[in-house]
Protein backbone atom coordinates (compact mmCIF):
# COMPACT_ATOMS: atom_id res chain seq x y z
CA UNK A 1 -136.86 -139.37 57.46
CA UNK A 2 -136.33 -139.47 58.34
CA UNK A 3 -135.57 -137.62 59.92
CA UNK A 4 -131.75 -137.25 61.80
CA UNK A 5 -128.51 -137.97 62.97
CA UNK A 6 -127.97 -141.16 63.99
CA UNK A 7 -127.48 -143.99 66.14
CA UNK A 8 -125.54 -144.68 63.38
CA UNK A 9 -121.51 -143.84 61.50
CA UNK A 10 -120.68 -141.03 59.89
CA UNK A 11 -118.53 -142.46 57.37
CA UNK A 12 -116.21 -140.81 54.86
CA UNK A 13 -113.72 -141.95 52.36
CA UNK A 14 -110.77 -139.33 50.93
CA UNK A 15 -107.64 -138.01 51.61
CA UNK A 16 -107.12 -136.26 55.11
CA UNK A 17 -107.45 -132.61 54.53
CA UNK A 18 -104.16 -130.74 56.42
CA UNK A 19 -104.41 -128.97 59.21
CA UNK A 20 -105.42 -125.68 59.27
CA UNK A 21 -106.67 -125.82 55.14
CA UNK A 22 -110.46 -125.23 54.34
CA UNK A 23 -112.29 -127.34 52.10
CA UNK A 24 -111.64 -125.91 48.37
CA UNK A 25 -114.83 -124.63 47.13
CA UNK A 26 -116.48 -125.82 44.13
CA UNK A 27 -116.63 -124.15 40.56
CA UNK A 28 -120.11 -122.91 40.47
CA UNK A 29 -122.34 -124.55 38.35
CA UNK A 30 -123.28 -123.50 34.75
CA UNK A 31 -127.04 -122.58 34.92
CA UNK A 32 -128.66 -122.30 31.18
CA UNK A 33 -129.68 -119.05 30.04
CA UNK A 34 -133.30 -118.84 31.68
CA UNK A 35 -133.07 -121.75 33.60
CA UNK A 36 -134.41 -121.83 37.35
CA UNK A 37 -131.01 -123.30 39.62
CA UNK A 38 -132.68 -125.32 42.56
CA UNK A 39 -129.87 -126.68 44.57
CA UNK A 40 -130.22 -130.24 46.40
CA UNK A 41 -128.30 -131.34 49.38
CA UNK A 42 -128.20 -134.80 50.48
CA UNK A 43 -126.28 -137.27 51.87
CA UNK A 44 -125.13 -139.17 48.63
CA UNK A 45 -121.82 -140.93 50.52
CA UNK A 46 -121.14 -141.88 54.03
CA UNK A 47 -123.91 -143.72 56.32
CA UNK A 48 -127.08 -142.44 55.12
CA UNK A 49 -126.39 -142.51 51.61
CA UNK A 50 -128.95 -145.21 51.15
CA UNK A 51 -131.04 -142.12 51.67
CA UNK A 52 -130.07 -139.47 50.10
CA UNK A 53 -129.82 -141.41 46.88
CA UNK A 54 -133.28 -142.55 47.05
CA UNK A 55 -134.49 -138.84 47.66
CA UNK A 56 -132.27 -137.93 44.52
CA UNK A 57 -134.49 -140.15 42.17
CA UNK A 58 -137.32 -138.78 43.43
CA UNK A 59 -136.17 -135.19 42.71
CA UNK A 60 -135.05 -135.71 39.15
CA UNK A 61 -138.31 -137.71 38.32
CA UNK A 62 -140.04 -134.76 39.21
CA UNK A 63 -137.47 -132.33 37.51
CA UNK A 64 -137.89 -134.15 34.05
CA UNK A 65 -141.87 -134.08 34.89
CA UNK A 66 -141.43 -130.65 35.20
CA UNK A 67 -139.47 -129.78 32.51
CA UNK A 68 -141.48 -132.11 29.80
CA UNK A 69 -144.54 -130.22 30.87
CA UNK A 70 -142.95 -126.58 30.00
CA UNK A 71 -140.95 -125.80 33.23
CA UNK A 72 -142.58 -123.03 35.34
CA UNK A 73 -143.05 -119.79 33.88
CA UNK A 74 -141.83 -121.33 30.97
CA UNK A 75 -138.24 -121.76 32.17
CA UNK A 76 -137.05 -124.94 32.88
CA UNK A 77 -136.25 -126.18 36.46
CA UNK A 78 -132.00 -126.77 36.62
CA UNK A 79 -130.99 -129.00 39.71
CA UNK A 80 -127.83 -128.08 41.54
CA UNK A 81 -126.64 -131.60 43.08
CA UNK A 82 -124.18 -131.05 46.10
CA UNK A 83 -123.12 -134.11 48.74
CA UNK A 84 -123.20 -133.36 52.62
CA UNK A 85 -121.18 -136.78 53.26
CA UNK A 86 -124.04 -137.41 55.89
CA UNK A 87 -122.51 -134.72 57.95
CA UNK A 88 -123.98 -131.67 59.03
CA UNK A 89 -120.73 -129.37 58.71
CA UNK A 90 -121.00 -130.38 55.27
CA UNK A 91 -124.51 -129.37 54.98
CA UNK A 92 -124.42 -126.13 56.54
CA UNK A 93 -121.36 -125.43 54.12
CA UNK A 94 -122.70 -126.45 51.16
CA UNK A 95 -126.06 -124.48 51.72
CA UNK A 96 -123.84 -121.17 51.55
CA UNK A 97 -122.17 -122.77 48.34
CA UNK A 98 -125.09 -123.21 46.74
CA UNK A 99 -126.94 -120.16 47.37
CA UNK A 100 -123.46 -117.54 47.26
CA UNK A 101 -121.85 -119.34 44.45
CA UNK A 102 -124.50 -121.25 42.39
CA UNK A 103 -126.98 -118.54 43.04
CA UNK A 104 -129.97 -121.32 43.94
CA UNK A 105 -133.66 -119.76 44.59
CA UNK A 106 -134.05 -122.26 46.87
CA UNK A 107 -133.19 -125.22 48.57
CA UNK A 108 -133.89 -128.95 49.08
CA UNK A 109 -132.52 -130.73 51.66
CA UNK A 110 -131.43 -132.92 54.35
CA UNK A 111 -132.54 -136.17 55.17
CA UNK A 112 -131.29 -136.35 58.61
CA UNK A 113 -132.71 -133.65 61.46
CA UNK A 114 -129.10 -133.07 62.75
CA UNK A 115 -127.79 -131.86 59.59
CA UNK A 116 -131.04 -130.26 58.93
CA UNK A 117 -130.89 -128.19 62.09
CA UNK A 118 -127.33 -127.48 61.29
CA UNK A 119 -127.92 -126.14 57.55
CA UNK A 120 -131.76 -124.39 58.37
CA UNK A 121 -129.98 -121.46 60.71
CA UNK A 122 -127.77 -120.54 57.32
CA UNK A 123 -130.30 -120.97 54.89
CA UNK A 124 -132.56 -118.74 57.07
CA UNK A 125 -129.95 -116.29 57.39
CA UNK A 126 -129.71 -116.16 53.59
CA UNK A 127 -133.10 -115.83 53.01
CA UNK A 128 -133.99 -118.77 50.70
CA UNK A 129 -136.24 -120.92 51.20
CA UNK A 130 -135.25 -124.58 52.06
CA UNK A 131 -137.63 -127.61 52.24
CA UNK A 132 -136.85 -130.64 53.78
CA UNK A 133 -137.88 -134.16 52.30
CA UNK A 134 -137.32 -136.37 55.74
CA UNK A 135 -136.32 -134.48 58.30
CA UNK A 136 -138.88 -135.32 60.86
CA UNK A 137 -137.07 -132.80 63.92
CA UNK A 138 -139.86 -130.47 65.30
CA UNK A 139 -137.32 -128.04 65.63
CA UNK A 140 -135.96 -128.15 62.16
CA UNK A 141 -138.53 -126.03 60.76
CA UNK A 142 -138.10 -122.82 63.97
CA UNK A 143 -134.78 -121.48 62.36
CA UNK A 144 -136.91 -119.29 60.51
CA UNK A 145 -140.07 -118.38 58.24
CA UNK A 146 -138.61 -119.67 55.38
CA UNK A 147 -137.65 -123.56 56.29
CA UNK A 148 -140.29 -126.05 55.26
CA UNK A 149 -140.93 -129.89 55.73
CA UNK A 150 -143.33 -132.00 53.50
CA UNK A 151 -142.81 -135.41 55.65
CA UNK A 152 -144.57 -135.63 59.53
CA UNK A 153 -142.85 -134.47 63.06
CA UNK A 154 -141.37 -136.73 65.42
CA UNK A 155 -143.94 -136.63 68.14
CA UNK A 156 -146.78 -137.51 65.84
CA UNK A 157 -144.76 -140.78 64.67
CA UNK A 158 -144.19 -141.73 68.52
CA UNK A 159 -147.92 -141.59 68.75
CA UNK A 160 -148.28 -143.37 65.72
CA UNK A 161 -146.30 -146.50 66.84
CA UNK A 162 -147.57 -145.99 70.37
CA UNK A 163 -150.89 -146.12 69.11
CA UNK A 164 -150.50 -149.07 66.94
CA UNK A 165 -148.41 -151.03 69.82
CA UNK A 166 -152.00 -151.05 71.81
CA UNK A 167 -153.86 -151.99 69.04
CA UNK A 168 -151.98 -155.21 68.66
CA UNK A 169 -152.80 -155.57 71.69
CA UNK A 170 -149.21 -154.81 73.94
CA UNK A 171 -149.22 -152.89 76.92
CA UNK A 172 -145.66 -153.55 78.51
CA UNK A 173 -143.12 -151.61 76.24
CA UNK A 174 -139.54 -150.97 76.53
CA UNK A 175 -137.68 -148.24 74.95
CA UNK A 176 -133.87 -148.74 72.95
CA UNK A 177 -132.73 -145.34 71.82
CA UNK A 178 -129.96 -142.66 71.37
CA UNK A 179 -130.10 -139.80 73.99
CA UNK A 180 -127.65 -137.50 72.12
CA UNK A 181 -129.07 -138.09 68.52
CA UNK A 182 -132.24 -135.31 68.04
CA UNK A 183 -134.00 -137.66 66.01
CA UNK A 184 -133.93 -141.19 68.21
CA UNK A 185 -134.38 -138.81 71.53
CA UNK A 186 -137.24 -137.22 70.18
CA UNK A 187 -138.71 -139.77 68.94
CA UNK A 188 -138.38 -141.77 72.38
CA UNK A 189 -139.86 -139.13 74.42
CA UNK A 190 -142.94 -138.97 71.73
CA UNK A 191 -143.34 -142.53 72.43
CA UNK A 192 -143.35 -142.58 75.85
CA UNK A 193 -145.51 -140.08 76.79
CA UNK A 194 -148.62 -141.18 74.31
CA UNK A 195 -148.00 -145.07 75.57
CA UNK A 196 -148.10 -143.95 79.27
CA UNK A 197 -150.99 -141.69 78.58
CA UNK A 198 -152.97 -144.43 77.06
CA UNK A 199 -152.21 -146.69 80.04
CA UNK A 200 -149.59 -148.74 79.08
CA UNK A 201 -146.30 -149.20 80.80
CA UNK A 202 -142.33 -148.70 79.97
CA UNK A 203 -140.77 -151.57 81.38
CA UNK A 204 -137.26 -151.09 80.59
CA UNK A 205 -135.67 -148.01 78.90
CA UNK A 206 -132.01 -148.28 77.62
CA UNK A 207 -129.80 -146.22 75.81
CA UNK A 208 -127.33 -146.80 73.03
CA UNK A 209 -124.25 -144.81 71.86
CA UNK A 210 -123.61 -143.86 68.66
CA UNK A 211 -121.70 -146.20 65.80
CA UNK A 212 -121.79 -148.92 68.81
CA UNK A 213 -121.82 -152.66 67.92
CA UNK A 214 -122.18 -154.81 71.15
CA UNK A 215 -125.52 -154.27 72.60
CA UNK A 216 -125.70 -157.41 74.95
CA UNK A 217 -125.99 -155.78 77.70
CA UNK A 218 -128.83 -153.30 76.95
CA UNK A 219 -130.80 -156.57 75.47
CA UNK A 220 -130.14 -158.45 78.41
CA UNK A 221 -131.54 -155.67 80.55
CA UNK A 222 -135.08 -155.69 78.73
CA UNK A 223 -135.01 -159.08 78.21
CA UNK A 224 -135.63 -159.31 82.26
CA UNK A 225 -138.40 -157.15 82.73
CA UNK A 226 -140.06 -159.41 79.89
CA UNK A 227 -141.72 -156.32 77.83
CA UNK A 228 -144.75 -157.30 75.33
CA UNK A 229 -142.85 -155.04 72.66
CA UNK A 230 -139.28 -153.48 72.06
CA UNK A 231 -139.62 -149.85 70.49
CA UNK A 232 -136.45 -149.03 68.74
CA UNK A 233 -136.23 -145.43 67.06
CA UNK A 234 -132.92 -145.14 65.58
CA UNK A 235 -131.45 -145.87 61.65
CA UNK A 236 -131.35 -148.78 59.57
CA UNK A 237 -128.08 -150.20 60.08
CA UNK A 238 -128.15 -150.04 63.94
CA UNK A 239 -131.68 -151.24 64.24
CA UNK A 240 -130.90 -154.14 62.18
CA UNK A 241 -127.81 -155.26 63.64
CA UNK A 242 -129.78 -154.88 67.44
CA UNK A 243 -132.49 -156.96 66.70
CA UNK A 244 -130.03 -159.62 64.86
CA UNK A 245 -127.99 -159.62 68.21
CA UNK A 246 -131.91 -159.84 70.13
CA UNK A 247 -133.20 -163.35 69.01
CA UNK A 248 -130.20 -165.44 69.54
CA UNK A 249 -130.65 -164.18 73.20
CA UNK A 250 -134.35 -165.54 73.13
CA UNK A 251 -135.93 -161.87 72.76
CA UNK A 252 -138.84 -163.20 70.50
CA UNK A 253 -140.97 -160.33 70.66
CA UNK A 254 -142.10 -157.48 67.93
CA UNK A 255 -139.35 -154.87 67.61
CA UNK A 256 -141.05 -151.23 65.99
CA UNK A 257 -139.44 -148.34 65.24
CA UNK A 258 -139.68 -145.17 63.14
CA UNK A 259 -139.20 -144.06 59.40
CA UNK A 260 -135.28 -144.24 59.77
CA UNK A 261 -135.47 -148.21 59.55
CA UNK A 262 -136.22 -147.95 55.69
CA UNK A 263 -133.25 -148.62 53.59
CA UNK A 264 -133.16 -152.18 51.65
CA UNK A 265 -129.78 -152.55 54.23
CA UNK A 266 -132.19 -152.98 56.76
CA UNK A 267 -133.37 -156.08 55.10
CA UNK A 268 -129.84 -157.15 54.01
CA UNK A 269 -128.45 -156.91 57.45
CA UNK A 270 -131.24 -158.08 59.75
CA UNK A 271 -131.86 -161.36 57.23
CA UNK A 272 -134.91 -163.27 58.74
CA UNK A 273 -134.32 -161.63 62.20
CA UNK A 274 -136.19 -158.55 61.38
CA UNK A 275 -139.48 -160.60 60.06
CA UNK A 276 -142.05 -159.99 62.20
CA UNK A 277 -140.80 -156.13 63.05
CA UNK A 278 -142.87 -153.01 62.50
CA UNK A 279 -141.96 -148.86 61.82
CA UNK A 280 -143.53 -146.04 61.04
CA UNK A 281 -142.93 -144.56 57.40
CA UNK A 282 -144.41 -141.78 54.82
CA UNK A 283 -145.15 -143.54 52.07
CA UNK A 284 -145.76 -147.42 50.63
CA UNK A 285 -145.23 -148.39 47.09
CA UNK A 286 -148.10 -150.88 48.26
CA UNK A 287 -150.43 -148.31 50.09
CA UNK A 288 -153.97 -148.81 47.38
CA UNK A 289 -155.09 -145.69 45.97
CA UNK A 290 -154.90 -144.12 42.47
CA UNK A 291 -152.35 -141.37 43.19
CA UNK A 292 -149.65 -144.02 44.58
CA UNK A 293 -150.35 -146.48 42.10
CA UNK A 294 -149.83 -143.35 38.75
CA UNK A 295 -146.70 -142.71 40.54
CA UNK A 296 -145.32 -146.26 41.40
CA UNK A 297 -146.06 -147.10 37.27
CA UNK A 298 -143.75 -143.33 36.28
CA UNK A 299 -141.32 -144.31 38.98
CA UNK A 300 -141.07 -147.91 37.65
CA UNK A 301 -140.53 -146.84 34.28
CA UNK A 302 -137.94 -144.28 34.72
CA UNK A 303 -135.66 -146.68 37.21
CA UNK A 304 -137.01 -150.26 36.84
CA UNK A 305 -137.39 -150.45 40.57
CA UNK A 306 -140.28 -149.70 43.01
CA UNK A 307 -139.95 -146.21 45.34
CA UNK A 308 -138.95 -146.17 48.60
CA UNK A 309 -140.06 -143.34 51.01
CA UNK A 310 -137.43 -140.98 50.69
CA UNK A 311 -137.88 -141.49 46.89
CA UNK A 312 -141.28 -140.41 47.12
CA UNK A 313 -140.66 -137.55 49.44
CA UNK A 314 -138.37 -136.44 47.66
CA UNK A 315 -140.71 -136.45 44.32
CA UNK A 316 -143.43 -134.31 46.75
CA UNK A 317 -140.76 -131.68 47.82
CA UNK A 318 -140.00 -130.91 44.19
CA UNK A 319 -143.12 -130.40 43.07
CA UNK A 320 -144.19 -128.65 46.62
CA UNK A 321 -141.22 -126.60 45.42
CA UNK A 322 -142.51 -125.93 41.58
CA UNK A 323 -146.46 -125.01 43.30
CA UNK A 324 -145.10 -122.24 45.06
CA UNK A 325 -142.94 -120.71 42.42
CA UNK A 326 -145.89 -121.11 39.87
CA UNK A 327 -148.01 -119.79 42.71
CA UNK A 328 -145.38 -116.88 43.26
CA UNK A 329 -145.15 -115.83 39.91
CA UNK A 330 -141.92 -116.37 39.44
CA UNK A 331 -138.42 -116.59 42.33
CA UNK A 332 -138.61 -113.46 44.42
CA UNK A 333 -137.70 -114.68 47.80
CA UNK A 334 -139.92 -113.56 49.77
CA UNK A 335 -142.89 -114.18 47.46
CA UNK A 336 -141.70 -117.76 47.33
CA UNK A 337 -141.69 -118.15 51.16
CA UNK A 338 -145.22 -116.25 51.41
CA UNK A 339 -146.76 -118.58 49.14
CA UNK A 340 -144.55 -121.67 50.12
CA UNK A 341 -146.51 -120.57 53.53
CA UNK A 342 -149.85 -120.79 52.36
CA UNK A 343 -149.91 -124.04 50.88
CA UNK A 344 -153.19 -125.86 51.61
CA UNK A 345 -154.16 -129.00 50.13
CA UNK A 346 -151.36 -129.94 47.98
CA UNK A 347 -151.45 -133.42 46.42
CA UNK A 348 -148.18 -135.24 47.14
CA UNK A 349 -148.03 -138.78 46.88
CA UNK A 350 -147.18 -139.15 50.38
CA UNK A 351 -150.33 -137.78 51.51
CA UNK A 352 -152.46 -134.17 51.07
CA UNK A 353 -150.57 -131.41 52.09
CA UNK A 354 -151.56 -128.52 54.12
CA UNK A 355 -149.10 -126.54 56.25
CA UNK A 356 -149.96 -125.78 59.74
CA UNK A 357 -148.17 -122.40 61.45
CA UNK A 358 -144.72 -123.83 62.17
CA UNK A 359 -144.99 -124.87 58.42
CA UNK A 360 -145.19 -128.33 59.07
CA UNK A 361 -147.76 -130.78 57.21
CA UNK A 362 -150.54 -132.46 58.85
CA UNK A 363 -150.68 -135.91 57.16
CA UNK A 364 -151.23 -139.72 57.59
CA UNK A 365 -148.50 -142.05 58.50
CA UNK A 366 -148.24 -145.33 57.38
CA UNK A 367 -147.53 -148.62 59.11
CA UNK A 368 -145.29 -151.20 57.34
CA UNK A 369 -144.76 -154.19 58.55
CA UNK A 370 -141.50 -156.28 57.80
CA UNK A 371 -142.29 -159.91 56.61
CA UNK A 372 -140.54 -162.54 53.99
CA UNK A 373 -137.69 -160.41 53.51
CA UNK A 374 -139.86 -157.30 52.50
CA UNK A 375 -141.75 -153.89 53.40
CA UNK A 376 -145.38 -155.10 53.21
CA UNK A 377 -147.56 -151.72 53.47
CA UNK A 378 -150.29 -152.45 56.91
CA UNK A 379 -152.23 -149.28 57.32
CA UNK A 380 -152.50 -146.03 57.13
CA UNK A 381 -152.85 -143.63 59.89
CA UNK A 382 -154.26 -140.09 60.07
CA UNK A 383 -153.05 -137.09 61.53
């Protein structure tokens, strides 16, 4: 996911910390006797909380899974829980936390591409292994052998939405992103380029700052050169609250973005504005076959709620995680990464995973289309 820092609001709540005075650092964690430490960093506060918490019920489903089934090796899996605030100073921080002081084999974590890309140069200098649930950054994954992704890059999503713009039919697009967030950026350019090399044309292209409100003058903008469709890659709360401030201003048509739209906020803040909108995402709780509907009924009956994508990436990083220990014999580092490496095939529930030579998965996407106040899964897309 989702890749990335944001078009949105880093957000913190807490005492100020005094000039010149580091962060304390944390008692390590107890680990039990044999137990495997696996530390997770997400953002569980602060603006992308929404999905860091969903990622975190993902993990620990697959941690009990894990566990019930005889742990790996016959030790049991124990998850180190640390919260990066949404920032990506936190992040890199707590990766050398977690790894110097908690002694973690490896790592889990972030959501969002910026703090990703800030927290993959440590973890690679440490030499664990770190896998990513959402962030969707191509670069995330080049700060060394050992960082891993199990969710799609940015420039296959762009041609995802691209692609599915012309087959509804649209071939006048304009563009609404954030030129100094990795994630929107990148996902603008990947749009761009496939929907001009398919023949279509960018009408308008605007740019938004981040943790901005007032976007009437960008709207007003695209609203003139009349584009068929409004591609919108940035996070939930911002894409919401643009598309609310669209319609009253007689911008009636489709509004698509990427995976960072997916957070029930989305839904809360754009009310019946966002009906009718469109993004690209991982994973559908609605999506038919067997494997989504086994883990939909587990997920359902651990939390009483359906998963979102983050939940169900973060499920598939866990267990990507527990393959390539099993497959490693055991938590040697480099063993781990080698086999981590060589994954081909792997089952996650957010698509078959095989990693390609910058250790990124080649897997569908799928199309969900907003409607009645819901995500309604639309199609999937391969690779």
């Amino acid at each position: 996911m989702l890749a990335a820092a944001t078009c949105l609001l880093f957000g913190a709540c807490g005492k100020p910390v005094p000039v010149n005075t580091k962060p304390a650092t944390p008692t390590p964690t107890p680990v039990p006797v044999n137990a495997i430490p696996v530390g997770a960093f997400l953002p569980l506060s602060g603006s992308l909380a929404a999905f860091g918490q969903a990622a975190v019920e993902g993990i620990k489903l697959a941690v009990s899974q894990i566990n019930a089934g005889g742990g790996l090796g016959g030790r049991p899996v124990h998850l180190i829980l640390r919260d990066t605030n949404s920032k990506g100073s936190e992040a890199a921080r707590i990766v050398r936390e977690l790894v110097a002081g908690d002694k973690a084999v490896a790592l889990i974590g972030e959501i969002a591409s910026e703090n990703s890309l800030q927290a993959a140069p440590v973890a690679a200098e440490l030499g664990i292994p770190m896998i990513s649930p959402g962030s969707t950054h191509a670069d995330v994954t080049k700060a060394g052998p050992g960082i891993f992704r199990v969710c799609y890059v940015d420039p296959f999503q762009g041609r995802v939405m691209s692609k599915f713009a012309m087959s509804i039919g649209v071939t006048k697009a304009a563009i609404l992103f954030d030129p100094d967030d990795p994630y929107s950026a990148s996902l603008a350019r990947g749009f761009e380029e496939d929907f001009l090399a398919r023949g279509g044309t960018i009408s308008a292209k605007e740019t938004c700052a981040r943790g901005a409100s007032d976007f009437a003058a960008q709207l007003e903008s695209i609203k003139a050169k009349q584009p068929e469709v409004v591609f919108l890659p940035v996070y939930f709360a911002q894409a919401a609250t643009i598309i609310k401030q669209a319609r009253p201003l007689g911008i009636d048509q489709p509004f698509i973005g990427a995976d960072g739209w997916e957070s029930p906020e989305f839904l809360k803040i754009g009310g019946q504005a966002v009906n009718n909108t469109y993004f690209a995402s991982h994973f559908s709780a609605g999506e038919p076959s067997e494997r989504t509907r086994t883990f939909v009924n587990s997920f359902n009956t651990e939390y009483g709620h359906e998963p979102l994508a983050l939940a169900a990436l973060g499920y598939d990083a866990m267990n990507f995680l527990a393959d390539g220990i099993r497959r490693a014999a055991g938590t040697d580092p480099a063993a781990l990464e080698k086999a981590l490496a060589a994954t081909k095939a792997f089952p996650g529930v957010t698509g078959t995973i095989t990693l390609d030579a910058d250790r990124n998965p080649a897997k569908p996407a799928i199309v969900v289309r907003v409607d009645a106040g819901k995500f309604n899964y639309l199609e999937t897309v391969a690779p």
